[in-house]
Protein backbone atom coordinates (compact mmCIF):
# COMPACT_ATOMS: atom_id res chain seq x y z
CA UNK A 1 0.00 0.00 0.00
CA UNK A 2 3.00 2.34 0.84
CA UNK A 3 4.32 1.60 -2.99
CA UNK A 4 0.94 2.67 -4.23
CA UNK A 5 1.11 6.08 -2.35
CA UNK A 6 4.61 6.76 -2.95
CA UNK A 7 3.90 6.56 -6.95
CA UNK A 8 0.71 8.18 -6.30
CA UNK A 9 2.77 10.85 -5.16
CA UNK A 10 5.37 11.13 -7.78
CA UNK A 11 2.73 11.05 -10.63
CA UNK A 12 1.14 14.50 -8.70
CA UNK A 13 4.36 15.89 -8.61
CA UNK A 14 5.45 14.52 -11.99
CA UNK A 15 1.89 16.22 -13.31
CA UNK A 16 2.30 19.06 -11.46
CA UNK A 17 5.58 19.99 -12.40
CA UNK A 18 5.00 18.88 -16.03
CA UNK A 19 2.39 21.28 -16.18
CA UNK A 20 4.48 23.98 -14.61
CA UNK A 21 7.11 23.27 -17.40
CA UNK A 22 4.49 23.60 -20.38
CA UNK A 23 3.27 26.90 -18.89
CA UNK A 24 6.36 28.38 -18.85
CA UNK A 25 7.01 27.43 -21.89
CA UNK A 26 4.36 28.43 -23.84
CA UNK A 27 5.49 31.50 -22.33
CA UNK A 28 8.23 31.98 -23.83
CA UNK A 29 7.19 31.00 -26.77
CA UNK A 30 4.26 33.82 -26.49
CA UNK A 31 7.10 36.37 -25.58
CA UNK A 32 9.21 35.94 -28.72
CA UNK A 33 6.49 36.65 -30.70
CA UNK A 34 4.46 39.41 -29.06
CA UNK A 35 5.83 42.36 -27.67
CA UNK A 36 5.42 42.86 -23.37
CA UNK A 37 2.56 45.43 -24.18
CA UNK A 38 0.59 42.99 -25.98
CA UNK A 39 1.05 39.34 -23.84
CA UNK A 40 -2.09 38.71 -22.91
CA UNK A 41 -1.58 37.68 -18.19
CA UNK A 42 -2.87 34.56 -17.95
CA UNK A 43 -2.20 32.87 -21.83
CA UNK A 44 0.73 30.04 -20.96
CA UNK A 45 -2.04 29.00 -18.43
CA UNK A 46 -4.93 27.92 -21.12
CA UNK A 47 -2.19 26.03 -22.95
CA UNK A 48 -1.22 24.61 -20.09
CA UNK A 49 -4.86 23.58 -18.95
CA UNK A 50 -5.38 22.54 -22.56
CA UNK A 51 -2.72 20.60 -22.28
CA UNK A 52 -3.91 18.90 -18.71
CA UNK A 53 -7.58 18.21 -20.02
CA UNK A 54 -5.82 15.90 -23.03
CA UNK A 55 -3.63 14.33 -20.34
CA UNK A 56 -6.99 13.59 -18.53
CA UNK A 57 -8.73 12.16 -21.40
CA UNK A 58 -5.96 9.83 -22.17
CA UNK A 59 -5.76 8.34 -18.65
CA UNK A 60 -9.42 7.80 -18.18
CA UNK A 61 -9.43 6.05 -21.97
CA UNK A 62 -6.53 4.26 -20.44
CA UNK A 63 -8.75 3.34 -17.00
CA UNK A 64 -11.68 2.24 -19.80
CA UNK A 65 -9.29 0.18 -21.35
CA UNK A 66 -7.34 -1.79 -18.51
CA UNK A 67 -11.28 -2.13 -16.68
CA UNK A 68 -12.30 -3.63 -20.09
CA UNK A 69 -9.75 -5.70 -20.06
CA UNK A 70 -9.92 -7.32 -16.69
CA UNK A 71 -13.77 -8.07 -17.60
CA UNK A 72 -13.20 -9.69 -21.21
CA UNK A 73 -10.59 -12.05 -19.28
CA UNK A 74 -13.09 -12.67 -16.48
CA UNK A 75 -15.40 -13.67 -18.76
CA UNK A 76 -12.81 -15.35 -20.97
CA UNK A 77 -11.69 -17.65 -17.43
CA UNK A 78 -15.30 -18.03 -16.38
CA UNK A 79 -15.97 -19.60 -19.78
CA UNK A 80 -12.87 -22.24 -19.61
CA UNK A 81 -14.00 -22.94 -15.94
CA UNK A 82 -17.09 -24.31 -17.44
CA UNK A 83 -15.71 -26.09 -20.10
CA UNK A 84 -13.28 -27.72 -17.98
CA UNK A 85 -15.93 -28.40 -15.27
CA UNK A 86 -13.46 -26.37 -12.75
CA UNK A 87 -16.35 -24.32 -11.03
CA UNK A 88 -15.04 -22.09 -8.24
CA UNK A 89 -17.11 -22.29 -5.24
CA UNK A 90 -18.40 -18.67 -4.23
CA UNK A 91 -18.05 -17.38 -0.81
CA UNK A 92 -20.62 -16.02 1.68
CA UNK A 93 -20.20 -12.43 0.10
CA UNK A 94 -20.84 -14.43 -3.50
CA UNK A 95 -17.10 -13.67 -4.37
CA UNK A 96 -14.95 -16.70 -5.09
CA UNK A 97 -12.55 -17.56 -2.66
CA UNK A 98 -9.58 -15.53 -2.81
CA UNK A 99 -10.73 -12.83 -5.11
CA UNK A 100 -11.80 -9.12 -4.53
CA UNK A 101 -14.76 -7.24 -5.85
CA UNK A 102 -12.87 -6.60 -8.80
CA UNK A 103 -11.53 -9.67 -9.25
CA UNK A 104 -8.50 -10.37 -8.38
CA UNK A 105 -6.88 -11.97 -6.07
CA UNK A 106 -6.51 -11.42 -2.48
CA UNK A 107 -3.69 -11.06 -0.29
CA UNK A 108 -3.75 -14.42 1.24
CA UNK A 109 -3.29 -16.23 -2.03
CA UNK A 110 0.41 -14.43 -1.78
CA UNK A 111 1.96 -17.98 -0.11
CA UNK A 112 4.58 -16.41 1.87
CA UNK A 113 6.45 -13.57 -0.87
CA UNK A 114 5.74 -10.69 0.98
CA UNK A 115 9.01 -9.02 -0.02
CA UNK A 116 8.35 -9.22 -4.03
CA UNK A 117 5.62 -6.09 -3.58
C-alpha cells in the first residue's frame, strides 16, 4: 500500500511539475512573438490547462481500457472454468474464494512472498 502512495505521489508531482514546465514554456514562446505590451496575463495557463484536459482524457481512456480488459478475461476464465468443469465455489459475500470485488486476487493467495511487492 506504501508503494501505491509513494507513486501516487510522484505522478502528482510529476503532473504538477509537467504542467508547470508547459506553462512556462508556452510563455516563452508567447514572448518571442508578441511584444510585453501585448502578452495577454494569464495565456501560458490555457495552454497549459489545454494541455492537462488531453492528459486527462488519455488516462481515463486508459482506465476504460485496462477495466475492459480485466472483464473480457473474467469472462474469458469463467468460460474455460465451465468447459473444464473447474467451477469455483463462491463465498458467503458471493465472491470466489480468494478474489476481490474486482476480481482479483486477495492477499492471502500471496503464499509467503511478501518481499516481491
Amino acid at each position: 500500500m506504501f508503494r501505491r502512495l509513494t507513486w501516487l505521489g510522484v505522478g502528482v508531482v510529476a503532473g504538477f511539475g509537467a504542467s508547470k514546465w508547459v506553462e512556462r514554456k508556452a510563455r516563452q514562446q508567447l514572448a518571442r512573438y508578441f511584444p510585453v505590451s501585448r502578452l495577454p496575463l494569464r495565456a501560458g495557463s490555457e495552454i497549459a490547462d489545454r494541455a492537462r484536459d488531453k492528459a486527462a482524457g488519455k488516462i481515463l481512456d486508459l482506465r476504460i481500457a485496462v477495466e475492459g480488459g480485466r472483464d473480457a478475461m473474467a469472462a474469458k476464465e469463467a468460460e474455460l472454468r465451465r468447459q473444464l468443469g473447474l467451477a469455483e465455489a463462491a463465498g458467503p459475500d458471493g465472491l470466489a474464494h480468494g478474489h476481490d470485488h474486482e476480481g482479483r486476487r486477495g492477499e492471502q493467495q500471496s503464499r509467503g512472498r511478501q518481499f516481491d511487492r
